[in-house]
PDB file of N, CA and C in Angstrom:
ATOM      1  N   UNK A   1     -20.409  14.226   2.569  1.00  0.00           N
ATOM      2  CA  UNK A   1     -20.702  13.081   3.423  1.00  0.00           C
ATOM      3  C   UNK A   1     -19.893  13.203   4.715  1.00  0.00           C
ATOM      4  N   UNK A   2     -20.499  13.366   5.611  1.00  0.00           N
ATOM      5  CA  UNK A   2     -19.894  13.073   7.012  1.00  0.00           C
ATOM      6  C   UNK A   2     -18.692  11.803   7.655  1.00  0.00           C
ATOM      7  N   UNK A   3     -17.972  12.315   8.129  1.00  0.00           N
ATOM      8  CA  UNK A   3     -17.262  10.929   8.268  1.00  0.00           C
ATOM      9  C   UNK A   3     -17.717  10.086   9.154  1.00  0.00           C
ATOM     10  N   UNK A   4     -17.796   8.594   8.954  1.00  0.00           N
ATOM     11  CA  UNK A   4     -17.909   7.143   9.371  1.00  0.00           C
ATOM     12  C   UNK A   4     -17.240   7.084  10.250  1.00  0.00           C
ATOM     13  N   UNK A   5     -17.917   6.703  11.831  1.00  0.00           N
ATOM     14  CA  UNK A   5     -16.401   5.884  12.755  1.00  0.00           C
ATOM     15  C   UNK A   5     -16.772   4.358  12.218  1.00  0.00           C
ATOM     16  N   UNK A   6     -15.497   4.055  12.198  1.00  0.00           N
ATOM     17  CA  UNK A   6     -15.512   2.454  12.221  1.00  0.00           C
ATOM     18  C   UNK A   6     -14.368   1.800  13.105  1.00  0.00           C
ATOM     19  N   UNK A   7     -14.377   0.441  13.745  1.00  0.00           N
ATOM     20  CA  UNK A   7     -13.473   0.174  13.953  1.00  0.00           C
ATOM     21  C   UNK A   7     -12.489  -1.136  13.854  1.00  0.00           C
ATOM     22  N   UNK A   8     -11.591  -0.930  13.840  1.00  0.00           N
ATOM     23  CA  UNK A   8     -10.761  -2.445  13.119  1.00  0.00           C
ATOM     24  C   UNK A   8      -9.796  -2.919  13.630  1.00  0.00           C
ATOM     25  N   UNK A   9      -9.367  -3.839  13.928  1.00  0.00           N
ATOM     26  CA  UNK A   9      -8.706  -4.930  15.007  1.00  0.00           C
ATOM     27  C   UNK A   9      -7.420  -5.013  14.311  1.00  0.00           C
ATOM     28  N   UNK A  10      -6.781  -4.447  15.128  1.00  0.00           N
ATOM     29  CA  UNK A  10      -5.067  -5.334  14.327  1.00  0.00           C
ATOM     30  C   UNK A  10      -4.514  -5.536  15.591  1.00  0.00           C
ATOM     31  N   UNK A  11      -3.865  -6.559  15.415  1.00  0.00           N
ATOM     32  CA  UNK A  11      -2.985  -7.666  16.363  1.00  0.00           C
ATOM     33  C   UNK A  11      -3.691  -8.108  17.770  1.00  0.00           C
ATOM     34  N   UNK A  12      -4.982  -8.232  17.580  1.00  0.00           N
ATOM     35  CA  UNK A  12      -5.832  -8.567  18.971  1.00  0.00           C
ATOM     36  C   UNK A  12      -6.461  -6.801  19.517  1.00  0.00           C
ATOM     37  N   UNK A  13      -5.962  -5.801  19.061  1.00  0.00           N
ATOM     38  CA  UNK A  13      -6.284  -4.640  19.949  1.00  0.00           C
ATOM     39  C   UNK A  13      -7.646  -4.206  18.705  1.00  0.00           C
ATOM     40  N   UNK A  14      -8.370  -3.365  19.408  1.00  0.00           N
ATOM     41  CA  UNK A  14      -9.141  -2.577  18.622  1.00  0.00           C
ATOM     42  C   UNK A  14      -8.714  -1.071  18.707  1.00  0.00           C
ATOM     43  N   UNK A  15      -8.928  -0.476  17.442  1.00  0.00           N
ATOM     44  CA  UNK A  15      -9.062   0.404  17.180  1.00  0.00           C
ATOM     45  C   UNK A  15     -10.146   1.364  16.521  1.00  0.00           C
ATOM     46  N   UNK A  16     -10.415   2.665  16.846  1.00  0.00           N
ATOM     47  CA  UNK A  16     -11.861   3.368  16.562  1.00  0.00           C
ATOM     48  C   UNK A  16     -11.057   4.522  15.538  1.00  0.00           C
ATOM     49  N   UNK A  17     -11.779   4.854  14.463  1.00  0.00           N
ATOM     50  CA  UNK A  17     -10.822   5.521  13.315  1.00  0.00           C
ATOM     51  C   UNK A  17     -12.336   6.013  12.654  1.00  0.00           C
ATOM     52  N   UNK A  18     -11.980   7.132  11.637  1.00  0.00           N
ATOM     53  CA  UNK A  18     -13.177   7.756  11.048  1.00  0.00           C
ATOM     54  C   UNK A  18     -12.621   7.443   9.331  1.00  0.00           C
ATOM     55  N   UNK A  19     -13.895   7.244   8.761  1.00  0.00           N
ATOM     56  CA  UNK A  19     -13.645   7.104   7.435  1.00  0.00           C
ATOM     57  C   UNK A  19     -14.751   7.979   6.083  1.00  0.00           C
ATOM     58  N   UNK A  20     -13.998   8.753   5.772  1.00  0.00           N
ATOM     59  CA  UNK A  20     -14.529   9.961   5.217  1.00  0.00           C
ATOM     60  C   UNK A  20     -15.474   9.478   3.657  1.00  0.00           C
ATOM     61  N   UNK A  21     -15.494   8.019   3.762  1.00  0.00           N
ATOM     62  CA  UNK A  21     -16.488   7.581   2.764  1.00  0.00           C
ATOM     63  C   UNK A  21     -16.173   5.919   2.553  1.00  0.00           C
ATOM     64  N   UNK A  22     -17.250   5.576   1.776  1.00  0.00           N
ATOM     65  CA  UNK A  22     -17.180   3.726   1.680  1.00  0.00           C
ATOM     66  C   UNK A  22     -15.808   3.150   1.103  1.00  0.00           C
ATOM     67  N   UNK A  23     -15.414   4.245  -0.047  1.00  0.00           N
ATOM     68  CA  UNK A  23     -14.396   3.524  -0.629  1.00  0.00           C
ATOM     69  C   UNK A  23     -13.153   3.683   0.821  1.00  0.00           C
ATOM     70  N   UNK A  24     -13.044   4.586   1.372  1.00  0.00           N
ATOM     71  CA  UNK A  24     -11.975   4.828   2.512  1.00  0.00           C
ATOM     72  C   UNK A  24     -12.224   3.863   3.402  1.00  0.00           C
ATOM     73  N   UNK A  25     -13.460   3.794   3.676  1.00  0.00           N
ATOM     74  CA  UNK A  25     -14.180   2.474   4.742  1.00  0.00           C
ATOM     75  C   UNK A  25     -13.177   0.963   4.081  1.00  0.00           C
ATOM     76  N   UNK A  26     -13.380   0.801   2.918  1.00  0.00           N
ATOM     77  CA  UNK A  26     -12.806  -0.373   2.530  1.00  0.00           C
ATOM     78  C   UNK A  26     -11.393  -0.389   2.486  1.00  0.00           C
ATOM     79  N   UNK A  27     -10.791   0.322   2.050  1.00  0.00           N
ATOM     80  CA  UNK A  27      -9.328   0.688   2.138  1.00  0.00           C
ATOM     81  C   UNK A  27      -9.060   0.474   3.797  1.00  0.00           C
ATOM     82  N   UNK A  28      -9.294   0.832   4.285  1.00  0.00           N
ATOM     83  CA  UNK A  28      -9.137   0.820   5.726  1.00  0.00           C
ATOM     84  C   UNK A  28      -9.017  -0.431   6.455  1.00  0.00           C
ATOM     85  N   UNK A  29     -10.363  -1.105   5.927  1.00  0.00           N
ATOM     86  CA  UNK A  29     -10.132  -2.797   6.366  1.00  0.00           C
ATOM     87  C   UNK A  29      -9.560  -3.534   6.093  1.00  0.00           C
ATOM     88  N   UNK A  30      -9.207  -3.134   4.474  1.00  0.00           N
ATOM     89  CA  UNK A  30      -8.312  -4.021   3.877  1.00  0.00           C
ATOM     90  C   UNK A  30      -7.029  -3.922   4.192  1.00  0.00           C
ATOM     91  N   UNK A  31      -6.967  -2.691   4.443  1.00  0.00           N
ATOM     92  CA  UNK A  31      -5.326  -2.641   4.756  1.00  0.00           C
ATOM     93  C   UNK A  31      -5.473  -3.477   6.753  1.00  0.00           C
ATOM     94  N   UNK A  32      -6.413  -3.281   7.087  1.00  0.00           N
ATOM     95  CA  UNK A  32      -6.067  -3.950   8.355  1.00  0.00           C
ATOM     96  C   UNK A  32      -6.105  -5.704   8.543  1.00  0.00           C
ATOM     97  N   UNK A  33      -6.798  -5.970   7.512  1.00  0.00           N
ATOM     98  CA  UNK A  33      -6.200  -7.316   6.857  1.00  0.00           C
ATOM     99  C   UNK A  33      -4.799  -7.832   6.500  1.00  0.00           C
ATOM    100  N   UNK A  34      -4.680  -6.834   5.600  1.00  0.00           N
ATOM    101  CA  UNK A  34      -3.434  -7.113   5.447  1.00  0.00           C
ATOM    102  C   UNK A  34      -2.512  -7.432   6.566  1.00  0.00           C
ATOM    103  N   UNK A  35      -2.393  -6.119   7.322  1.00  0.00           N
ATOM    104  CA  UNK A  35      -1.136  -6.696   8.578  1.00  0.00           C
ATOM    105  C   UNK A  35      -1.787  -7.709   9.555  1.00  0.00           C
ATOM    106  N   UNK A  36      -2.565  -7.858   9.824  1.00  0.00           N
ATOM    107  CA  UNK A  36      -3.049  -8.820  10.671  1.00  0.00           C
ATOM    108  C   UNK A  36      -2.441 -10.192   9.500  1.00  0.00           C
ATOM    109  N   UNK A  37      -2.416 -10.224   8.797  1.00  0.00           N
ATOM    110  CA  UNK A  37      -2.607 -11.302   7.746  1.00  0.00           C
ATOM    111  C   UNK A  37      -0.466 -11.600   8.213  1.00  0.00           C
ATOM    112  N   UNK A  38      -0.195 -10.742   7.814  1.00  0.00           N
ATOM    113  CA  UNK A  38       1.562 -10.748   7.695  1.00  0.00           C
ATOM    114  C   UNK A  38       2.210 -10.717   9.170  1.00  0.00           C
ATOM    115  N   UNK A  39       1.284 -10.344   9.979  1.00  0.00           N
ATOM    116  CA  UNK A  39       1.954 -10.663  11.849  1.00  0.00           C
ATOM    117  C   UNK A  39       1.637 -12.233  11.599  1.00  0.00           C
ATOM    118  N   UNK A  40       0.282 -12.677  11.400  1.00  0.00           N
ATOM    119  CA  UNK A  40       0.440 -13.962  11.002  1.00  0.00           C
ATOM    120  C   UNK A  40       1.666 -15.157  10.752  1.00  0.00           C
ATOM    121  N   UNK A  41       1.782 -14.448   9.338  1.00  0.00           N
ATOM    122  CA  UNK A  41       2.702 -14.871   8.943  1.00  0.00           C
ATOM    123  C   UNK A  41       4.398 -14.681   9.397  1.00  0.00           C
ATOM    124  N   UNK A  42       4.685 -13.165  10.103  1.00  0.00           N
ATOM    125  CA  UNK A  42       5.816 -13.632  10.741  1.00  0.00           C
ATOM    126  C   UNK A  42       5.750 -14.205  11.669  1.00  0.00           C
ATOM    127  N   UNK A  43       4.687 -14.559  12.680  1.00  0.00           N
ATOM    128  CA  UNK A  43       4.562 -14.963  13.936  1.00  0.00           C
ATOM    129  C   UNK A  43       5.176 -16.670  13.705  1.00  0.00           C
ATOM    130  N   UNK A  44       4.555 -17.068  12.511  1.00  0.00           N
ATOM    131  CA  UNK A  44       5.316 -18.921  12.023  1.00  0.00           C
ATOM    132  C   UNK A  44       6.659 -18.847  12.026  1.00  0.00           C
ATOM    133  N   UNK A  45       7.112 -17.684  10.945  1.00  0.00           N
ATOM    134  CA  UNK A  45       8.320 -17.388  10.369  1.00  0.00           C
ATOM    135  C   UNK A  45       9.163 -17.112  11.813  1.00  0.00           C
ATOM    136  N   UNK A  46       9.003 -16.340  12.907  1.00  0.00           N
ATOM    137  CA  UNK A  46       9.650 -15.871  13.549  1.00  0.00           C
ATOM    138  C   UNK A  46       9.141 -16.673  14.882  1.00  0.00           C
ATOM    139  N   UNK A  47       9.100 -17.015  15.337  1.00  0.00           N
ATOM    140  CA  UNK A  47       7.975 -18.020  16.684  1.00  0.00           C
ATOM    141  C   UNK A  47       8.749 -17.269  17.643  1.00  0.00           C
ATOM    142  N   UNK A  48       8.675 -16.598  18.488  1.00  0.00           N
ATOM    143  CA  UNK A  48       9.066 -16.196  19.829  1.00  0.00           C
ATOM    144  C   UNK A  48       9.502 -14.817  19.945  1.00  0.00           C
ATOM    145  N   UNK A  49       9.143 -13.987  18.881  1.00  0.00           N
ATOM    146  CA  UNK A  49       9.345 -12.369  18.769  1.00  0.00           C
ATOM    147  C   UNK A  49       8.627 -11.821  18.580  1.00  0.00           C
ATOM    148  N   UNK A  50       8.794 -10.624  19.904  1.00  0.00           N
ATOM    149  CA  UNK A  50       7.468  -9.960  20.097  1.00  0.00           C
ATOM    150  C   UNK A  50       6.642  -9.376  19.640  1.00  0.00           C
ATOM    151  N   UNK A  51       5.382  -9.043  20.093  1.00  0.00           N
ATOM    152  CA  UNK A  51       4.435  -8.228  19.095  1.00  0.00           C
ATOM    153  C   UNK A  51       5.379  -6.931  18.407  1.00  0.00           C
ATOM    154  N   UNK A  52       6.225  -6.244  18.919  1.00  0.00           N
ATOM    155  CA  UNK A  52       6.666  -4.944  18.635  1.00  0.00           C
ATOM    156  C   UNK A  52       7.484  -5.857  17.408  1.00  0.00           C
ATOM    157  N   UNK A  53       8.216  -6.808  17.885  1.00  0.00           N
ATOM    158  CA  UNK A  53       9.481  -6.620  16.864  1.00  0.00           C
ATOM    159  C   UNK A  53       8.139  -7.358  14.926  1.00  0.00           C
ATOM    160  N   UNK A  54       7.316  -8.218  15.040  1.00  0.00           N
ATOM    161  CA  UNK A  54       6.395  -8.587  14.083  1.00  0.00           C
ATOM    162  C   UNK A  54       5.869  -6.834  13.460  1.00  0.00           C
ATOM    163  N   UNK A  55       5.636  -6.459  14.554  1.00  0.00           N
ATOM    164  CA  UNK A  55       4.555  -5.061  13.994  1.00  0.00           C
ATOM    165  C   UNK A  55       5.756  -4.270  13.257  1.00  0.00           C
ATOM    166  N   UNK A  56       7.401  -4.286  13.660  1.00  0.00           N
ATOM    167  CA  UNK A  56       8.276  -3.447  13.011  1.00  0.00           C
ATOM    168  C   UNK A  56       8.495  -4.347  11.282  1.00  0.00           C
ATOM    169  N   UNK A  57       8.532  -5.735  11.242  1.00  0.00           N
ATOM    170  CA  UNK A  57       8.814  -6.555  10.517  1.00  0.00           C
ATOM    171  C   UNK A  57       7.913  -6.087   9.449  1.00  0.00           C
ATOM    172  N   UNK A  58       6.443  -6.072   9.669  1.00  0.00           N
ATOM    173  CA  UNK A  58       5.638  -5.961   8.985  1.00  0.00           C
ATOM    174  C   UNK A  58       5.396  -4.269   8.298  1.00  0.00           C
ATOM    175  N   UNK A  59       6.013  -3.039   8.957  1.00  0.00           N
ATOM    176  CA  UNK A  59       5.937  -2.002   8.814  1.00  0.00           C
ATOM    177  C   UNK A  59       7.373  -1.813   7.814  1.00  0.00           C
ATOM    178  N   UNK A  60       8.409  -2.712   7.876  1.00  0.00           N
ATOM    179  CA  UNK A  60       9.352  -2.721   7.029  1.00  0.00           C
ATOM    180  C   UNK A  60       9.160  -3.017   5.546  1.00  0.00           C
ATOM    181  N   UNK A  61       8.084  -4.327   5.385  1.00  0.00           N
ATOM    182  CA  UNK A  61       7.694  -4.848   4.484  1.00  0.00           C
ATOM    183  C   UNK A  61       6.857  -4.143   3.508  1.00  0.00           C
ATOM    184  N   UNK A  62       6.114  -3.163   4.352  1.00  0.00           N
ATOM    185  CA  UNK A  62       5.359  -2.710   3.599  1.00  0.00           C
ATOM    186  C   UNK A  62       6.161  -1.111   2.754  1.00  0.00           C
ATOM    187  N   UNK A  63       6.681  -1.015   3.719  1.00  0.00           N
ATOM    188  CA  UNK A  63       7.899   0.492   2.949  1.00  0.00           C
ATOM    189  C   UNK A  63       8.732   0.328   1.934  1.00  0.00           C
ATOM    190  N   UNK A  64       9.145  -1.313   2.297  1.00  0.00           N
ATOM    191  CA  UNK A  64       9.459  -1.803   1.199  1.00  0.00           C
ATOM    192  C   UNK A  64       9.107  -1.746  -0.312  1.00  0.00           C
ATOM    193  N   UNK A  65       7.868  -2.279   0.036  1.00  0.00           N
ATOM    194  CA  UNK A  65       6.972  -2.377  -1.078  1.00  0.00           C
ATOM    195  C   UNK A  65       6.009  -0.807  -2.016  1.00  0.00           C
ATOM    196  N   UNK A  66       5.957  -0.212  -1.028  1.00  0.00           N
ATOM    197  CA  UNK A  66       5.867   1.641  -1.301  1.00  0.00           C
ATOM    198  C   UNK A  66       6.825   2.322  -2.155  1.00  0.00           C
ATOM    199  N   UNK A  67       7.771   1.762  -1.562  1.00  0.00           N
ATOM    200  CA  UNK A  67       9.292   2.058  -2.434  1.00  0.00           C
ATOM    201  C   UNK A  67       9.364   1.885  -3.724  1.00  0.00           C
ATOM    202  N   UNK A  68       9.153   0.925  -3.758  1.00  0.00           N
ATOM    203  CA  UNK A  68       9.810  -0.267  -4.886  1.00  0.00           C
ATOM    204  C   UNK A  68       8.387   0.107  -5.762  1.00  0.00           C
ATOM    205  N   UNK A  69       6.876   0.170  -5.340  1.00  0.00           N
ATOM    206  CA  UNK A  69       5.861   0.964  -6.718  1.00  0.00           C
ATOM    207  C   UNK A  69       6.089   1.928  -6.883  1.00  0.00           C
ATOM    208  N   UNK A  70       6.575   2.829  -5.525  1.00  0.00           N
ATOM    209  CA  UNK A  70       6.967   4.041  -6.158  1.00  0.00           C
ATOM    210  C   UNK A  70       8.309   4.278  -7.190  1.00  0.00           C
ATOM    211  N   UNK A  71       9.137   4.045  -7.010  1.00  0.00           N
ATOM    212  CA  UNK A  71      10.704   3.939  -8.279  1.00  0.00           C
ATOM    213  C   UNK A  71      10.213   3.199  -9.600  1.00  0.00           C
ATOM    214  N   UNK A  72       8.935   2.300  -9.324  1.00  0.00           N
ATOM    215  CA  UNK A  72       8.420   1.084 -10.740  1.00  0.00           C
ATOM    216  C   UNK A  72       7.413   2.545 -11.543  1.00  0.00           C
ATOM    217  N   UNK A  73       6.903   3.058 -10.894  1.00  0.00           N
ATOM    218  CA  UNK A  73       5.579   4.259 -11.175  1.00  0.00           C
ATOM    219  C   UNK A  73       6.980   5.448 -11.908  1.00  0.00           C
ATOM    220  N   UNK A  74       8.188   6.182 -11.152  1.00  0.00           N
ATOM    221  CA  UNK A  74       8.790   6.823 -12.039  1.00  0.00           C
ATOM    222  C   UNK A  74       8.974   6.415 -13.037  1.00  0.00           C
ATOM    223  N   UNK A  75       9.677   5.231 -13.072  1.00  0.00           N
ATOM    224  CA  UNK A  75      10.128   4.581 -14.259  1.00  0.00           C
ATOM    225  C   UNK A  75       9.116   4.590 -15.216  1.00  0.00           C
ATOM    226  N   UNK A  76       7.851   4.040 -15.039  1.00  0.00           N
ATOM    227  CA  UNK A  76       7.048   4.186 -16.007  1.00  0.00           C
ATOM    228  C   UNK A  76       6.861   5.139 -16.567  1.00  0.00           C
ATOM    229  N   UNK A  77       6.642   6.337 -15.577  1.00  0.00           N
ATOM    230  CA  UNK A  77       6.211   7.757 -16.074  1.00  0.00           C
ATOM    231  C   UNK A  77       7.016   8.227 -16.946  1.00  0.00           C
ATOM    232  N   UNK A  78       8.561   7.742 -16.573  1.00  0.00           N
ATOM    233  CA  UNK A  78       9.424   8.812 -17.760  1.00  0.00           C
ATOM    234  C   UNK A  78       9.307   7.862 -18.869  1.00  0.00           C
ATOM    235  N   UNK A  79       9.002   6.247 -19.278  1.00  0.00           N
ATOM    236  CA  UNK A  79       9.144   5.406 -20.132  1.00  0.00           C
ATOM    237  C   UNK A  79       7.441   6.416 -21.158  1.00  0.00           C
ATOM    238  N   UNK A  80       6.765   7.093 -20.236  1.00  0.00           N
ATOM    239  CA  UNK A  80       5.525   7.194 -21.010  1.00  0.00           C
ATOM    240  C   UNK A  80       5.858   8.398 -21.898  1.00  0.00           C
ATOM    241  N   UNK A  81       6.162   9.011 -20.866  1.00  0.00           N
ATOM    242  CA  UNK A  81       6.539  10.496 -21.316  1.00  0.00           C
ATOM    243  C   UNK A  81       7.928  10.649 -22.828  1.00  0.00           C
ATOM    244  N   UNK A  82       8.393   9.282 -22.531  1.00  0.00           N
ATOM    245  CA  UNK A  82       9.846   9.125 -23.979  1.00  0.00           C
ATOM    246  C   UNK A  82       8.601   8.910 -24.874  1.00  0.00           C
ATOM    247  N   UNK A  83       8.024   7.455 -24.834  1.00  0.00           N
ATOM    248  CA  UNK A  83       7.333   7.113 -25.842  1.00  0.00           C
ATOM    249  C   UNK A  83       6.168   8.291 -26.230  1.00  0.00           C
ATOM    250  N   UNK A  84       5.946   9.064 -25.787  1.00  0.00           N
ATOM    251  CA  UNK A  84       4.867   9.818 -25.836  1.00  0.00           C
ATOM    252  C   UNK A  84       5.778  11.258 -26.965  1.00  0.00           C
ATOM    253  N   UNK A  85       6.872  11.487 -26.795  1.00  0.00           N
ATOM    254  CA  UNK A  85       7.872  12.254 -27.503  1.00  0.00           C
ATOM    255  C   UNK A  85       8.134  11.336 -29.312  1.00  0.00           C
ATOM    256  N   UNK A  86       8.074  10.400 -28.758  1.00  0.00           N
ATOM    257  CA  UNK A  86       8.182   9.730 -29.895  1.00  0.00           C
ATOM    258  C   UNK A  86       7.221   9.776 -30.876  1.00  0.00           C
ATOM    259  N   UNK A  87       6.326   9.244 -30.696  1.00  0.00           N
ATOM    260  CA  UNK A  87       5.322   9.710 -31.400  1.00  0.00           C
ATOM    261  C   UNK A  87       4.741  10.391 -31.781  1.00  0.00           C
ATOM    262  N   UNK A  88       5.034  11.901 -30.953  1.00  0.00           N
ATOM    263  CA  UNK A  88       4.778  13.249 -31.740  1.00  0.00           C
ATOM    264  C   UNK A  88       5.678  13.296 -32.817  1.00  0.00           C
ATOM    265  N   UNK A  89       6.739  13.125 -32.345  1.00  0.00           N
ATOM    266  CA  UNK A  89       8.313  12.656 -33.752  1.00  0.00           C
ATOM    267  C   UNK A  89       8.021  12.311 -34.621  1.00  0.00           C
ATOM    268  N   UNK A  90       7.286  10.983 -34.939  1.00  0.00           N
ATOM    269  CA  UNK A  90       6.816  10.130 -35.815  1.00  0.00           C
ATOM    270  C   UNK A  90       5.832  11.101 -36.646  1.00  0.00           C
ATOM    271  N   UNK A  91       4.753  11.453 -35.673  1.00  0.00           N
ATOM    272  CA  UNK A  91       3.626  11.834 -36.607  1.00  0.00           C
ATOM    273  C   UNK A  91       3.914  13.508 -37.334  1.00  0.00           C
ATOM    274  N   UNK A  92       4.955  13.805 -36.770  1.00  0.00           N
ATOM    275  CA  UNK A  92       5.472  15.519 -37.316  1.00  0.00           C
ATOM    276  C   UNK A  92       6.323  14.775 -38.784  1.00  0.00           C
ATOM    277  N   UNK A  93       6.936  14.028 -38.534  1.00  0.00           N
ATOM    278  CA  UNK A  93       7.470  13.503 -40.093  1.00  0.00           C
ATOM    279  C   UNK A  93       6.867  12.469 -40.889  1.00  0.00           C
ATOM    280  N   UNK A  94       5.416  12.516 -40.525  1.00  0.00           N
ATOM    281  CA  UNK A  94       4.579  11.695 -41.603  1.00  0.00           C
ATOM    282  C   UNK A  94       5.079  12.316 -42.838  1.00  0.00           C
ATOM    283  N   UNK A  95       4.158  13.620 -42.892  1.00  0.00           N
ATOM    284  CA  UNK A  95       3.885  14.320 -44.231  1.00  0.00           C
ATOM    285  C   UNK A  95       5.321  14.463 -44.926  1.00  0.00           C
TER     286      UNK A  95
END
């Protein structure tokens, strides 16, 4: 499939971007929801700071949050990978 231009508005500007299929198409908007959604919201939170310092606020927030699934996703992985030891354990000393 050929890639899609589409384009999507964050903070009043437009932008023209290619999207290499529907599900990427949606990912794309949604994520431009999102920050439009959270300049929003610091713009209340913060009333008189500029587009740059909202767009850094909001680029913090989200690294944040990258972070923090990513260290939650190790954790899981090695929690899968114990329990997953375990139970070979278990089932080698059935018999």
């Amino acid at each position: 499939m050929a890639d899609q231009n589409i384009t999507i508005t964050i903070a009043g500007r437009k932008y023209c971007l290619k999207a290499s299929s529907p599900e990427k198409e949606e990912i794309i908007r949604k994520a431009a929801d999102v920050v439009n959604n959270k300049i929003s919201y610091y713009q209340k939170v913060f009333a008189g700071k500029s587009e740059a310092d909202l767009l850094s606020f909001v680029a913090l927030n989200e690294c944040i949050t990258n972070l923090t699934i990513s260290k939650d996703k190790e954790t899981m992985l090695s929690e899968v990978k114990a329990l997953g030891e375990q139970l070979a354990s278990y089932i080698e000393n059935i018999d």
